[in-house]
Protein backbone atom coordinates (compact mmCIF):
# COMPACT_ATOMS: atom_id res chain seq x y z
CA UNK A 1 62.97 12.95 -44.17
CA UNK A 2 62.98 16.33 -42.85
CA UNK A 3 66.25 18.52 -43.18
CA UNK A 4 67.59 19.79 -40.30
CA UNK A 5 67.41 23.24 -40.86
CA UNK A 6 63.94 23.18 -41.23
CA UNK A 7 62.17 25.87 -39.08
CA UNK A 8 59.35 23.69 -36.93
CA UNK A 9 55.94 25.17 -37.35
CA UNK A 10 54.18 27.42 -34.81
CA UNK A 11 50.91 25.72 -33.59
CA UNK A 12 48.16 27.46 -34.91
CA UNK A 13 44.58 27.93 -34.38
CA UNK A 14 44.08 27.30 -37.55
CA UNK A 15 45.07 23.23 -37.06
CA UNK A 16 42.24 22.95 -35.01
CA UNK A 17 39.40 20.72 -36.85
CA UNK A 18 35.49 21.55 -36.75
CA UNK A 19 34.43 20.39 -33.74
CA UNK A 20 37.39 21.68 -31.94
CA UNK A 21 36.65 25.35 -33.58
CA UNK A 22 32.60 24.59 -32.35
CA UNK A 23 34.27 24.50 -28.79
CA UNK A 24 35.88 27.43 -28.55
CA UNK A 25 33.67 29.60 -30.54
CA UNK A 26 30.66 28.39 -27.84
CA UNK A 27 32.54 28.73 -24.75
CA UNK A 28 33.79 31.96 -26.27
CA UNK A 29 30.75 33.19 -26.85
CA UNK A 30 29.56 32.01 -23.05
CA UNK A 31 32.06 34.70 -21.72
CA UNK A 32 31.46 37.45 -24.29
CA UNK A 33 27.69 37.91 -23.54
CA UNK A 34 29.35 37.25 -19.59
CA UNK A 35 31.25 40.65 -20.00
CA UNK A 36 28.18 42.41 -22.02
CA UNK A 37 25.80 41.94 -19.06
CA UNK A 38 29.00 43.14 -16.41
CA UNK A 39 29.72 46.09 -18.70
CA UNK A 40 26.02 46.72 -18.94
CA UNK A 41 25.57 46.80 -15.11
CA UNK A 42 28.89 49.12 -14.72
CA UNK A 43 27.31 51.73 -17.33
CA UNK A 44 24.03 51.53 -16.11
CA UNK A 45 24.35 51.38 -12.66
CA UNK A 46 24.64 54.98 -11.74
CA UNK A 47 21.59 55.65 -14.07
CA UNK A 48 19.94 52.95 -12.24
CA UNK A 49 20.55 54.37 -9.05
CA UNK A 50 19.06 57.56 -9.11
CA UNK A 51 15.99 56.19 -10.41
CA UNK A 52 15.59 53.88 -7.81
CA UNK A 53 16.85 55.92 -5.07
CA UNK A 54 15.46 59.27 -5.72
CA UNK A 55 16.09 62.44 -4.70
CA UNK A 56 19.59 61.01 -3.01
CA UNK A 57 23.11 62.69 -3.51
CA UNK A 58 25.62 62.35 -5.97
CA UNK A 59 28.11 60.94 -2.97
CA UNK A 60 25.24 58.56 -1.85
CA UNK A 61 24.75 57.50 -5.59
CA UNK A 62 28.88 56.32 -4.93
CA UNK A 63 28.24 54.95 -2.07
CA UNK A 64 24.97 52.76 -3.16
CA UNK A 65 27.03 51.75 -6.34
CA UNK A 66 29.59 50.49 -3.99
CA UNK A 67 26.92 48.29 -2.41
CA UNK A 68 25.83 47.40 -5.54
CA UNK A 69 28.95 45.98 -6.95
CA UNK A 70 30.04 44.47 -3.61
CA UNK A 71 26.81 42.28 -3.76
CA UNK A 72 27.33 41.46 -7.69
CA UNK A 73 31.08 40.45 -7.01
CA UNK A 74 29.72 38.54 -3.76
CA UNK A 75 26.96 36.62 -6.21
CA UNK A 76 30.23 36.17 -8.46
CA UNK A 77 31.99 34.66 -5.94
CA UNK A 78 29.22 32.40 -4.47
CA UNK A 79 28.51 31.15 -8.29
CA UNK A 80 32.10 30.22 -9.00
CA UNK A 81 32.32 28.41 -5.71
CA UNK A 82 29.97 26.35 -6.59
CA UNK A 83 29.60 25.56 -10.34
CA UNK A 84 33.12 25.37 -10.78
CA UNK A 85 32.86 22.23 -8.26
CA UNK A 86 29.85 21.08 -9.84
CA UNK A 87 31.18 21.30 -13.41
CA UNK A 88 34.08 19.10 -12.67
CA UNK A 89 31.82 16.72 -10.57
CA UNK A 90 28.90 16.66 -13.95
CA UNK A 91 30.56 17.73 -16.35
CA UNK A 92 31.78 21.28 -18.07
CA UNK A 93 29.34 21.27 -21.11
CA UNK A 94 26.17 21.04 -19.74
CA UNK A 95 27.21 23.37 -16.49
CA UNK A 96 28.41 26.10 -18.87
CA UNK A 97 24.97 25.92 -20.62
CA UNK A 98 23.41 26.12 -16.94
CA UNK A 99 25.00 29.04 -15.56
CA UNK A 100 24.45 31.25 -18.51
CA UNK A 101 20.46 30.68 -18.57
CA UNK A 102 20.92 31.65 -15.06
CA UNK A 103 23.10 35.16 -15.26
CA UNK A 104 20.62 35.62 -18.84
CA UNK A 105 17.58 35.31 -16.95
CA UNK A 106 18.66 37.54 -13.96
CA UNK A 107 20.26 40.55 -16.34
CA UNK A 108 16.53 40.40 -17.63
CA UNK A 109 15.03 40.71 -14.41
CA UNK A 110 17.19 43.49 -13.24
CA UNK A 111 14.98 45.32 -15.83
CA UNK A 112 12.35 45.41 -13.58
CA UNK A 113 13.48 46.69 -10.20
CA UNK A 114 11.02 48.86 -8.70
CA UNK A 115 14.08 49.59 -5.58
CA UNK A 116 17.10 49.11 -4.42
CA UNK A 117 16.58 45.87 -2.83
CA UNK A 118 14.98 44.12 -5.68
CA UNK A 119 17.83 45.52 -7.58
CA UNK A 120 20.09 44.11 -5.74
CA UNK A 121 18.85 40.58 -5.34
CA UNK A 122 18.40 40.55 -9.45
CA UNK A 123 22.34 41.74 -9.19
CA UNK A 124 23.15 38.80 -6.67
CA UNK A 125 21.92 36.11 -8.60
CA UNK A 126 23.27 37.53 -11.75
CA UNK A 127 26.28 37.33 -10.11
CA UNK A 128 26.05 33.43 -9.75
CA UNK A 129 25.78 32.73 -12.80
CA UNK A 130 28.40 35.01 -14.08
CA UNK A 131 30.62 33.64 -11.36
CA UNK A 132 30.54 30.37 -13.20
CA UNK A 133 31.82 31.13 -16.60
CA UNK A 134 35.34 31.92 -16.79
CA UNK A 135 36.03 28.27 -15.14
CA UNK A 136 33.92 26.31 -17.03
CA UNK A 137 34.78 27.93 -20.25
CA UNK A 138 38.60 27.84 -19.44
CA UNK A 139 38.68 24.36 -18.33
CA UNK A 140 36.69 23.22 -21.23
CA UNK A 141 39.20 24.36 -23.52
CA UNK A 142 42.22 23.31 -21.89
CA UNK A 143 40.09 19.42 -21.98
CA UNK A 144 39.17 19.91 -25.73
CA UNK A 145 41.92 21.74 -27.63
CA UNK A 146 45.56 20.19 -28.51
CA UNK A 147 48.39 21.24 -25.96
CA UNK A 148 49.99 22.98 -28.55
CA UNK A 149 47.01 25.46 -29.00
CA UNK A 150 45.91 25.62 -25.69
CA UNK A 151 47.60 29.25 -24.42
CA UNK A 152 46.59 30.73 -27.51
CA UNK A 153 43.21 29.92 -27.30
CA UNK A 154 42.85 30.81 -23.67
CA UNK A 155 44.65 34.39 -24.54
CA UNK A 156 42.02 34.59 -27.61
CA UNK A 157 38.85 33.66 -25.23
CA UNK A 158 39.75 36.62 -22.76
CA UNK A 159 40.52 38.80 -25.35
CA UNK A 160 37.28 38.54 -26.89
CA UNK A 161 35.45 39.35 -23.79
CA UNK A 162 36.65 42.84 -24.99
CA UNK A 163 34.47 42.31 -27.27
CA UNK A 164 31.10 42.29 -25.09
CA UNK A 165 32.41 45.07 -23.06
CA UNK A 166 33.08 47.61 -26.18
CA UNK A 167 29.14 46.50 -27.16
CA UNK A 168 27.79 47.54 -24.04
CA UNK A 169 29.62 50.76 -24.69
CA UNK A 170 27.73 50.70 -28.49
CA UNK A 171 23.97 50.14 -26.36
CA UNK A 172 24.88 52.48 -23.76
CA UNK A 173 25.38 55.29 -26.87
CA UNK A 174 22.17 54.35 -28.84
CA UNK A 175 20.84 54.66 -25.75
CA UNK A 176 22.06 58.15 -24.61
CA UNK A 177 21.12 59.19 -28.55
CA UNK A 178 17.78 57.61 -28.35
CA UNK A 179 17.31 59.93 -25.02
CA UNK A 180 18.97 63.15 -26.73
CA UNK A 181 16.31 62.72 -29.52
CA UNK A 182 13.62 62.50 -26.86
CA UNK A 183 12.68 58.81 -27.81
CA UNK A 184 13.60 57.80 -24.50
CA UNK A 185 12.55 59.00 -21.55
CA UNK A 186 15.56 60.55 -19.15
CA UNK A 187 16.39 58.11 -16.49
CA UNK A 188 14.88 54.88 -17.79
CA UNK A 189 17.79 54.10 -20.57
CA UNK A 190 18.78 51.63 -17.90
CA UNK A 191 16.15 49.42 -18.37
CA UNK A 192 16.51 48.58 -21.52
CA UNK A 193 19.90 47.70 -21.46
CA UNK A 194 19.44 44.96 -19.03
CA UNK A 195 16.76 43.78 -21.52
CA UNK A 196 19.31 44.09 -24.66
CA UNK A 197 21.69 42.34 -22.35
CA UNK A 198 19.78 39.43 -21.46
CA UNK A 199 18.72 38.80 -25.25
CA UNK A 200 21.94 37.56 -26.79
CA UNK A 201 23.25 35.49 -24.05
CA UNK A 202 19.82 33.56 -23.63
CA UNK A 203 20.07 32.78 -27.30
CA UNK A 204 23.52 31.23 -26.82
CA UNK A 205 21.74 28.77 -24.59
CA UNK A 206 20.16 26.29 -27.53
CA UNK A 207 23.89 26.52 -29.37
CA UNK A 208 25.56 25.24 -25.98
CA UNK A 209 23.33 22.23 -26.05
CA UNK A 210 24.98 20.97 -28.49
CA UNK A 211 28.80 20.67 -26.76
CA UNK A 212 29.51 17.25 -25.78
CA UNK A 213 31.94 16.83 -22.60
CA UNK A 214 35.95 16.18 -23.23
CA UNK A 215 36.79 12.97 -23.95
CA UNK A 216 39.62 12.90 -21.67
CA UNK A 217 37.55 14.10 -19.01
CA UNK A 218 34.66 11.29 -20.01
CA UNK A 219 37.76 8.75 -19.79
CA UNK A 220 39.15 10.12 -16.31
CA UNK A 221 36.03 10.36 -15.00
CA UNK A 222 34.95 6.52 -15.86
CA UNK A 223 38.23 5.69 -14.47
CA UNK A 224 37.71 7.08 -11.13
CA UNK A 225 35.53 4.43 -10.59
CA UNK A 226 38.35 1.83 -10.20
CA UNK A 227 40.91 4.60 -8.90
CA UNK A 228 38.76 6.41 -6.67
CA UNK A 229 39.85 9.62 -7.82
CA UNK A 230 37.48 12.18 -6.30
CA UNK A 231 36.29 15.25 -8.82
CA UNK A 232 35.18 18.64 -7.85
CA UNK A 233 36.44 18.08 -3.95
CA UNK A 234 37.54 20.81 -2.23
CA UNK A 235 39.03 18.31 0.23
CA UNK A 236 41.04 17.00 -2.63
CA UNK A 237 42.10 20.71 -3.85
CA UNK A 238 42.92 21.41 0.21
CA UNK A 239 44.45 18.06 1.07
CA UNK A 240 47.68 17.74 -1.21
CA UNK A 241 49.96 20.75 -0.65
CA UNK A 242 50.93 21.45 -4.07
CA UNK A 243 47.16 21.90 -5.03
CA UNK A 244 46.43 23.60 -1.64
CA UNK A 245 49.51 25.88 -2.68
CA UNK A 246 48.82 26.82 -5.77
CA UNK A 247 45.08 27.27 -5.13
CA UNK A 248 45.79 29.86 -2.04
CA UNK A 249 48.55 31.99 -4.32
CA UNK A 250 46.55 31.81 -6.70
CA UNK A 251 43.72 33.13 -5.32
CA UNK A 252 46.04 36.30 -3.98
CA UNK A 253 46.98 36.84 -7.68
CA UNK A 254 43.28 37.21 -9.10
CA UNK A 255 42.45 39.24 -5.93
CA UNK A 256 45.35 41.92 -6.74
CA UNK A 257 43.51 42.04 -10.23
CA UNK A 258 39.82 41.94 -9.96
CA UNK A 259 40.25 44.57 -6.93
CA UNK A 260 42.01 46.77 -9.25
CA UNK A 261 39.36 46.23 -11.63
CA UNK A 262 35.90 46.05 -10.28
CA UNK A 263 36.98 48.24 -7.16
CA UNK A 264 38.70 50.59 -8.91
CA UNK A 265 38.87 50.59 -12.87
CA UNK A 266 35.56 49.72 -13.48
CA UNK A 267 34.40 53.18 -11.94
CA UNK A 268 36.28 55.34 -14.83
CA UNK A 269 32.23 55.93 -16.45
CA UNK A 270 31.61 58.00 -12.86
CA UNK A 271 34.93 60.18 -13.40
CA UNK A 272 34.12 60.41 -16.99
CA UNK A 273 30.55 61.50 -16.23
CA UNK A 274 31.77 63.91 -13.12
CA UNK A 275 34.15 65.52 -15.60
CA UNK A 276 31.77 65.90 -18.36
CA UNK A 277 28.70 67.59 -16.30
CA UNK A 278 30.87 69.91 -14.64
CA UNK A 279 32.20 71.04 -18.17
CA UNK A 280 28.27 70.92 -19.42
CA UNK A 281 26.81 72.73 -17.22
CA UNK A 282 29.04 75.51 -17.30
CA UNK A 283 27.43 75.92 -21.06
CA UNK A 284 23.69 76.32 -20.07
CA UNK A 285 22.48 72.72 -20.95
CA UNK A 286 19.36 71.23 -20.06
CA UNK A 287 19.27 68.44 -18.06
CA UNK A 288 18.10 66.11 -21.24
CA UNK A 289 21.07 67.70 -22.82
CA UNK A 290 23.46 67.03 -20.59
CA UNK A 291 22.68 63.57 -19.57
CA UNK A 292 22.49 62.60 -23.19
CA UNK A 293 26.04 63.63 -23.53
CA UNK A 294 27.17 62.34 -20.48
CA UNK A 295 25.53 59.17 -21.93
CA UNK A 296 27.19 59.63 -25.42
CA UNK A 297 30.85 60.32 -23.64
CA UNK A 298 30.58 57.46 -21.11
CA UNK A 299 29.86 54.73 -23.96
CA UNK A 300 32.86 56.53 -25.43
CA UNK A 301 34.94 56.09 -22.48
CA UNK A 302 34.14 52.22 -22.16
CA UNK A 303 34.50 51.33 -26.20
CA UNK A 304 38.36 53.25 -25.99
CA UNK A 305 38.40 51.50 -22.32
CA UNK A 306 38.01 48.00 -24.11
CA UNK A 307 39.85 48.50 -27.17
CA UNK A 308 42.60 49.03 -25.39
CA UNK A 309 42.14 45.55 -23.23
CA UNK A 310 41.87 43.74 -26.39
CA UNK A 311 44.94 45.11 -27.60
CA UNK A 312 46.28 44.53 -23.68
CA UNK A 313 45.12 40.85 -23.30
CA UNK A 314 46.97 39.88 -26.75
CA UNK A 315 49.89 41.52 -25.60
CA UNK A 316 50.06 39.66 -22.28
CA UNK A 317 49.31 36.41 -23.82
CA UNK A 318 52.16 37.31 -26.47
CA UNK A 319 54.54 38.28 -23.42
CA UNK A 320 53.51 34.69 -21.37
CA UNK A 321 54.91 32.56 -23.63
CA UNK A 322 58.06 34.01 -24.73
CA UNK A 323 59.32 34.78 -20.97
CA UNK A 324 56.86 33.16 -18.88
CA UNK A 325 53.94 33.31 -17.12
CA UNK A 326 55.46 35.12 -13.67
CA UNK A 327 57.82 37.47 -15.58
CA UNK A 328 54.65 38.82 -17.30
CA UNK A 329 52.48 38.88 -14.28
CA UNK A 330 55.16 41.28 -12.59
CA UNK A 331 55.29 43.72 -15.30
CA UNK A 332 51.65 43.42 -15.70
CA UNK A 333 50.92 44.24 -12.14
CA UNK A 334 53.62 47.01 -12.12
CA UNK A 335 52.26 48.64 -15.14
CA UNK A 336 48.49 48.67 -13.67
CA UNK A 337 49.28 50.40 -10.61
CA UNK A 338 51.39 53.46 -12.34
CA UNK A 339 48.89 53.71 -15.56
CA UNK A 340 45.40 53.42 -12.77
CA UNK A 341 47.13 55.87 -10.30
CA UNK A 342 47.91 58.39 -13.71
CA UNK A 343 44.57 58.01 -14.91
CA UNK A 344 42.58 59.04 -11.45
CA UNK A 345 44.82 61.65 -10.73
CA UNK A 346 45.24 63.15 -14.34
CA UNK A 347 42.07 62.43 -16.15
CA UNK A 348 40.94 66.43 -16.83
CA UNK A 349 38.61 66.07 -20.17
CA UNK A 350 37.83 64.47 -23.07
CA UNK A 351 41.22 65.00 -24.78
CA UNK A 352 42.97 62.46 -22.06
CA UNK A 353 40.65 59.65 -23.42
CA UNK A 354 43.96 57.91 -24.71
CA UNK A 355 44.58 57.82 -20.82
CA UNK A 356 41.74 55.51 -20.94
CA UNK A 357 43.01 52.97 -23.15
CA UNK A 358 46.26 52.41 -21.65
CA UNK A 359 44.47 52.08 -18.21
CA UNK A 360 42.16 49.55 -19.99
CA UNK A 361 45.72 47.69 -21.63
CA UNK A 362 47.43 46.99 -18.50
CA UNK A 363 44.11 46.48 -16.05
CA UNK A 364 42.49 43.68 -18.53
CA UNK A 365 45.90 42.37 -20.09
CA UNK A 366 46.05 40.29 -16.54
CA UNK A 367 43.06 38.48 -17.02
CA UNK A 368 44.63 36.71 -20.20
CA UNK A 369 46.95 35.48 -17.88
CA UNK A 370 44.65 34.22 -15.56
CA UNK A 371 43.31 32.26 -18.64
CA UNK A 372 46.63 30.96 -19.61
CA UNK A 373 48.02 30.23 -16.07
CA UNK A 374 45.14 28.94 -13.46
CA UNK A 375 44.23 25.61 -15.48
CA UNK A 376 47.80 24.91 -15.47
CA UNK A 377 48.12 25.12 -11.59
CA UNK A 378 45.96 22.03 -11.29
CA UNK A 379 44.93 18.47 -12.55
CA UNK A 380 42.20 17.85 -14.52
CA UNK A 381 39.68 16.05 -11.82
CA UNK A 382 40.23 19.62 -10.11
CA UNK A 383 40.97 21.72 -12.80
CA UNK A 384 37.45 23.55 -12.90
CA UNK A 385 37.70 23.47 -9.15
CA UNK A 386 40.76 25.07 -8.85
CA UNK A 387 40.53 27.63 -11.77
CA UNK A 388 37.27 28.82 -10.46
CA UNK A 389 38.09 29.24 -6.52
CA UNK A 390 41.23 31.34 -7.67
CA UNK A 391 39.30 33.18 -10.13
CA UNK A 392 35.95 34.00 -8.39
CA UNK A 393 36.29 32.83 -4.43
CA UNK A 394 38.83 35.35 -4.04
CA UNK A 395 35.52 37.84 -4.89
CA UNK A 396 34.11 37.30 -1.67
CA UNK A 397 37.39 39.55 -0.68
CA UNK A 398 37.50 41.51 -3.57
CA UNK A 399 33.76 42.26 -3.09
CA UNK A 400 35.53 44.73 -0.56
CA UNK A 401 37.24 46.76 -3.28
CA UNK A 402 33.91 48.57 -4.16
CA UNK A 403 32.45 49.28 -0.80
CA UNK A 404 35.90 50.64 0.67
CA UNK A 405 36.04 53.08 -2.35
CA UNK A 406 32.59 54.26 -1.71
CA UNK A 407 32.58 54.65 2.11
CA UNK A 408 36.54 56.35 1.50
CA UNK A 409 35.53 58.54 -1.10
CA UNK A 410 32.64 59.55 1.04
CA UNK A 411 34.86 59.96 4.16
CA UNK A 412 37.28 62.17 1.68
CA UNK A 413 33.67 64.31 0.29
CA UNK A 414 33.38 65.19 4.04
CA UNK A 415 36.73 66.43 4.54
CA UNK A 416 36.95 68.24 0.96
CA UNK A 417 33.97 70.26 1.67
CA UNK A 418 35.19 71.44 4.82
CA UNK A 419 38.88 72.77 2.75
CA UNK A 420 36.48 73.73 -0.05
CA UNK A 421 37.31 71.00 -2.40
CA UNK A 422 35.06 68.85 -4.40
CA UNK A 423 33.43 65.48 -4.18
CA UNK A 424 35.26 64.92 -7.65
CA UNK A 425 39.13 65.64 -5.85
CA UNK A 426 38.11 63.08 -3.03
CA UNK A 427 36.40 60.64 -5.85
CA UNK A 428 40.12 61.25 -7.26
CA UNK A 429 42.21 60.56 -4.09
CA UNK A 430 40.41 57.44 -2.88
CA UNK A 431 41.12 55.77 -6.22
CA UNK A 432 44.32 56.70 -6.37
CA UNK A 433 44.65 55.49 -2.88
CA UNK A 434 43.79 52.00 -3.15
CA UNK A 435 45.32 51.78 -6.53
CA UNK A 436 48.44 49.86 -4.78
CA UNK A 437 46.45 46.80 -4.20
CA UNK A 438 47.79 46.20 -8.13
CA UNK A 439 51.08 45.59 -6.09
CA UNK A 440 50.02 42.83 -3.75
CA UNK A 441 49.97 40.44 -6.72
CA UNK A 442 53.82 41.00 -7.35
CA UNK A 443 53.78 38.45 -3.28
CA UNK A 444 51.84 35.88 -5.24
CA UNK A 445 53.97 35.88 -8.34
CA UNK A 446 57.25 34.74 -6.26
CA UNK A 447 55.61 32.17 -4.51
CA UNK A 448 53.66 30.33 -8.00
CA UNK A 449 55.60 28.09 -10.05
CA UNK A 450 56.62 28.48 -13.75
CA UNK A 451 54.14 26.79 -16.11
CA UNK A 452 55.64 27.80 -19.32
CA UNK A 453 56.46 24.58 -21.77
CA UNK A 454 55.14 22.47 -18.99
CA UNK A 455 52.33 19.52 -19.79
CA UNK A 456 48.98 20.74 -17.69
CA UNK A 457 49.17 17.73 -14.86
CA UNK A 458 46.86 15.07 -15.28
């Protein structure tokens, strides 16, 4: 018999058995190579840009990068719409496996853009594929892993996505050295990181086939056929209000964070690269020079950038489950705005990289708790479904973020150059401008229940 006093055991990932650790590690890896080939488009897309668009301004550049990322997040959207219906409909394994052949293929493709409207198709259907990750991968876990294990595992899985984003920044400076050293031709180191992007994640594909569906979601599933329990219906997610509820607010949470992200943290490689040619030019550079630099500090930028996520993510997921999931969504959101309205504002050189990091901390350290919290807003015949539309339908509003800080920070360019300003103080103001959207999650957070010690609902 046990004594009383004895201290119960944490769980730990370390109970898990082999199969269980085969699970994770694949639909971990699904969303790793998922962030390499979105940090690979974010570092490359300016590059990209002015290849395909010659000869057009550095406020145009902006503004096409705007409606570059706008499409993307639309594609993202679209995607999670519908293969987070269709993997709780066929099944999460072999729809995981599905989408990233798709978003492989596509970062491949993007490659070999010849203008800005191939570009942006390659970037769309990218973008669907991408868009249905995070739910499959999430909801595959929560299926497959013990209760017990389940939030730390879904904190783990969006930390590591830190770890595809800090190996773009690794291509992006082999690239920028490669060019430096003349091995490279200026301008075209975009091009081959879509190719070294698309590598990895298409290699992932022949591991995935492997996975075998939950068992509890192969049991529910035969089930429905005497119950009549519907899977992957939006009708079902819209019909009950608790689901309908929880799938709306949620939805208004992950908007308030993939805004502040994608619309406005997610452009810190064009301040980074404003700051750096202004300072390189003033030393007599040539233009091979100074983009390899730019290159060098921009991969720089996005390694500290997602160090400090990874660092940000565990921290969130540490915070969840000792005072729940809303008390650490308000001080995450809190924290985002002040640190992303700092950063635009006081970002000055090279020295304020630590600026970087904490921006990176706070922006990314929300996404664990998306991890942790959606699949626990919703049973498991929706739980895909649900996870998904508040994860990635929101996009097709948060597709907004980027174009509204283009066509502002162009509005502001206009109105600078007539006070004698710079493009780089009105780059500075619109970003600091719509950095309150970080707020508008604090409304969701009162009106989502508590989760924390909860069974997910079945």
């Amino acid at each position: 018999m046990s004594s009383p006093f004895q201290v119960p055991q944490k769980p730990s990932l370390r109970d898990l058995n082999s199969y269980q650790w085969f699970v994770f590690a694949m639909a971990s890896m699904a969303w790793l190579f998922d962030c390499l080939d979105q940090q690979l488009f974010i570092l490359a897309r300016n590059d990209a840009l002015k290849s395909l668009i010659p000869g057009a301004d550095p406020s145009t550049i902006k503004l096409y990068g705007g409606y570059a990322t706008t499409i993307f997040v639309a594609g993202w959207a679209t995607g999670g719409l519908i293969f987070g219906s269709v993997g709780d409909r066929i099944g999460r394994a072999k729809t995981l496996t599905l989408t990233v052949l798709i978003y492989s293929l596509c970062t491949g493709l993007s490659a070999f853009s010849v203008g800005w409207l191939d570009f942006a198709a390659y970037r769309y259907l990218t973008g669907l594929g991408v868009g249905g990750v995070f739910g499959l991968a999430v909801a595959l876990i929560a299926d497959s892993l013990p209760g017990a294990n389940r939030p730390g595992a879904l904190g783990l899985l969006q930390a590591l996505s830190a770890v595809g984003n800090i190996s773009a920044g690794l291509i992006s400076m082999l690239m920028a050295y490669l060019t430096s050293l003349g091995t490279i031709e200026p301008g075209t180191s975009w091009k081959y990181m879509f190719l070294i992007g698309a590598v990895p994640a298409f290699l992932c594909v022949f591991l995935q086939i492997k996975l075998k569906e939950p068992e509890k979601w192969v049991a529910a599933k035969a089930a429905s056929k005497e119950t009549g329990d519907k899977f992957g219906s939006y009708f079902e997610l819209f019909g009950d209000v608790r689901w309908r509820s929880n799938a709306l607010w949620g939805m208004v949470l992950c908007i308030a964070g993939v805004v502040g992200l994608w619309g406005i943290g997610f452009f810190s490689p064009e301040l980074v690269g404003d700051v750096i040619t202004k300072s390189l030019k003033g030393q007599g550079l040539s233009e091979a020079q100074i983009a390899g630099q730019k290159g060098y500090w921009i991969g720089i930028n996005s390694i500290i950038q997602n160090l400090g996520s990874f660092f940000g993510m565990i921290a969130f997921a540490w915070v969840a489950q000792r005072i729940g999931r809303r008390g650490a969504f308000a001080i995450g959101f809190v924290a985002a705005f002040l640190m992303t309205f700092c950063y635009f504002r006081y970002f000055q050189s090279m020295s304020d990289l630590w600026m970087t990091a904490l921006m990176g901390f706070f922006q990314l350290g929300l996404f664990a708790g998306f991890a942790i919290y959606l699949p626990e807003l919703f049973p498991l015949r929706l739980r895909s479904t649900g996870t998904s539309f508040c994860y990635n339908v929101g996009r097709f509003i948060a597709a907004s973020g980027p174009f509204t800080l283009g066509m502002l920070q162009q509005s502001l360019a206009a109105g600078a150059k007539n006070r004698g300003g710079s493009e780089l103080d009105a780059f500075r103001d619109a970003c600091c401008a719509m950095s309150g959207v970080f707020l508008v999650g604090l409304i969701a957070v009162y009106f989502l229940p508590e989760t924390k010690g909860k069974a997910l609902p079945e």
